[in-house]
Protein backbone atom coordinates (compact mmCIF):
# COMPACT_ATOMS: atom_id res chain seq x y z
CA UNK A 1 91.14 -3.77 46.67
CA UNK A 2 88.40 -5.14 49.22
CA UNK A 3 88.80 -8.80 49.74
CA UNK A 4 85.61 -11.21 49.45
CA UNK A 5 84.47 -13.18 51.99
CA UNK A 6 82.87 -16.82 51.73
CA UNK A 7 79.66 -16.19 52.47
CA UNK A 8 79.00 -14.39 49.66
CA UNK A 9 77.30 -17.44 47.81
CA UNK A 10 73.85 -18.08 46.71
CA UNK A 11 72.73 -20.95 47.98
CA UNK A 12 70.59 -23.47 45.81
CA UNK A 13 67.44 -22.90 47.51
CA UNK A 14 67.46 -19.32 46.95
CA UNK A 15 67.12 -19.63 42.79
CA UNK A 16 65.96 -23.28 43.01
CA UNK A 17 67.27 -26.20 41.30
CA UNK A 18 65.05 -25.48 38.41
CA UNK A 19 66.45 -21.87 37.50
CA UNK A 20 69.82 -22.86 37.47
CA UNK A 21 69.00 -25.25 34.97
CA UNK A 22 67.37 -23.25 33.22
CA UNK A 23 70.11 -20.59 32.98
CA UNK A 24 72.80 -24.05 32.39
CA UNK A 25 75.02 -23.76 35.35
CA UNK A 26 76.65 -26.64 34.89
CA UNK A 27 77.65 -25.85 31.41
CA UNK A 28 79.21 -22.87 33.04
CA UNK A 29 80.80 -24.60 36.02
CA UNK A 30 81.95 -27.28 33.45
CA UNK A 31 83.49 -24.56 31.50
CA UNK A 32 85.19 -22.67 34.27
CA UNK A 33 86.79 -26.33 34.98
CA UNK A 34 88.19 -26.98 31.80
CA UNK A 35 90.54 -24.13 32.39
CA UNK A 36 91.56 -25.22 35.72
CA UNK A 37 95.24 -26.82 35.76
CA UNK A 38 94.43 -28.91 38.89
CA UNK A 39 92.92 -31.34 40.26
CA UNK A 40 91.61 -29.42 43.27
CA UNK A 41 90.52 -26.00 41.48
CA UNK A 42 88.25 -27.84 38.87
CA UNK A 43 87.08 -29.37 42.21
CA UNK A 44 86.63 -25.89 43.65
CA UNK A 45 84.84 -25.07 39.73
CA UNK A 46 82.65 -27.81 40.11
CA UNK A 47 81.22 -26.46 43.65
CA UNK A 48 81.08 -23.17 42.38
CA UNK A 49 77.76 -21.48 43.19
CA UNK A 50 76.05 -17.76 41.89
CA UNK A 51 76.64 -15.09 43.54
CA UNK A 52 73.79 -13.76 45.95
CA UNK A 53 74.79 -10.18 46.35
CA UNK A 54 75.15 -7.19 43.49
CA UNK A 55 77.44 -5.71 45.91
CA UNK A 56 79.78 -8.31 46.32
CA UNK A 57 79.59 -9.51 42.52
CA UNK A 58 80.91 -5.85 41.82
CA UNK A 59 84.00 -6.67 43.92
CA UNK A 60 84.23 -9.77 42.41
CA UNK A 61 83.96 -8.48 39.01
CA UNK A 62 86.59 -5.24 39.89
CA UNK A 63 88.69 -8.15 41.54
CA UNK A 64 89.15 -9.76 37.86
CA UNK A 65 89.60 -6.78 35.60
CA UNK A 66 92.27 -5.89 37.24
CA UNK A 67 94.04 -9.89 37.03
CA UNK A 68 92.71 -9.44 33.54
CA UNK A 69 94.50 -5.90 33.15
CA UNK A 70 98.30 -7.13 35.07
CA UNK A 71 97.68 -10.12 32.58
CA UNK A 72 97.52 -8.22 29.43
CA UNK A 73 99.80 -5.60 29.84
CA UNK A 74 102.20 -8.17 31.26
CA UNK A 75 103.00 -6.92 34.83
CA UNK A 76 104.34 -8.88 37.13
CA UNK A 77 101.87 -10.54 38.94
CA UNK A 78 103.16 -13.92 41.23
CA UNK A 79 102.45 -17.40 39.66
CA UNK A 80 99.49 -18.53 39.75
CA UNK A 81 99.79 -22.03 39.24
CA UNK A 82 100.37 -24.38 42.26
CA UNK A 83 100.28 -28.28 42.21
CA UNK A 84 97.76 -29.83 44.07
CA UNK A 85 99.25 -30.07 47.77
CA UNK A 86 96.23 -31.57 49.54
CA UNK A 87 97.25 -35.01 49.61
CA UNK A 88 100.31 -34.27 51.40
CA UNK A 89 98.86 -32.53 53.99
């Protein structure tokens, strides 16, 4: 499975302020973060921006049917909960 890199991301200036109010991005982002189990991914959800490229939101979307797949069928897949290590670092 191709990896995504970080530049992927739409930035704010390319749908404006106003569409992504429009289409309630923050509901979404606050949603995303209310199934976060740490501190630092609901910070990650919060930050969370569209995607700018079809291409690359196909990846992304391959990338969680299969999590979504290993998850139902109940294959092993490694934990995926970590406790926030940032302060220690």
């Amino acid at each position: 499975m191709q990896k995504v890199q970080i530049d992927y991301l739409c930035p704010v200036n390319v749908l404006g302020a106003d569409t992504l109010r429009l289409f309630e991005f923050e509901k979404i982002r606050e949603k995303v973060a209310g199934y976060c189990r740490s501190r630092s991914s609901r910070e990650k959800a919060h930050e969370m921006q569209p995607v700018a490229h079809r291409d690359t939101l196909t990846i992304i979307l391959k990338q969680l049917d299969e999590y979504k797949q290993n998850l139902s069928r109940q294959d092993y897949f490694p934990d995926t909960y970590f406790e926030d290590f940032e302060t220690e670092a």
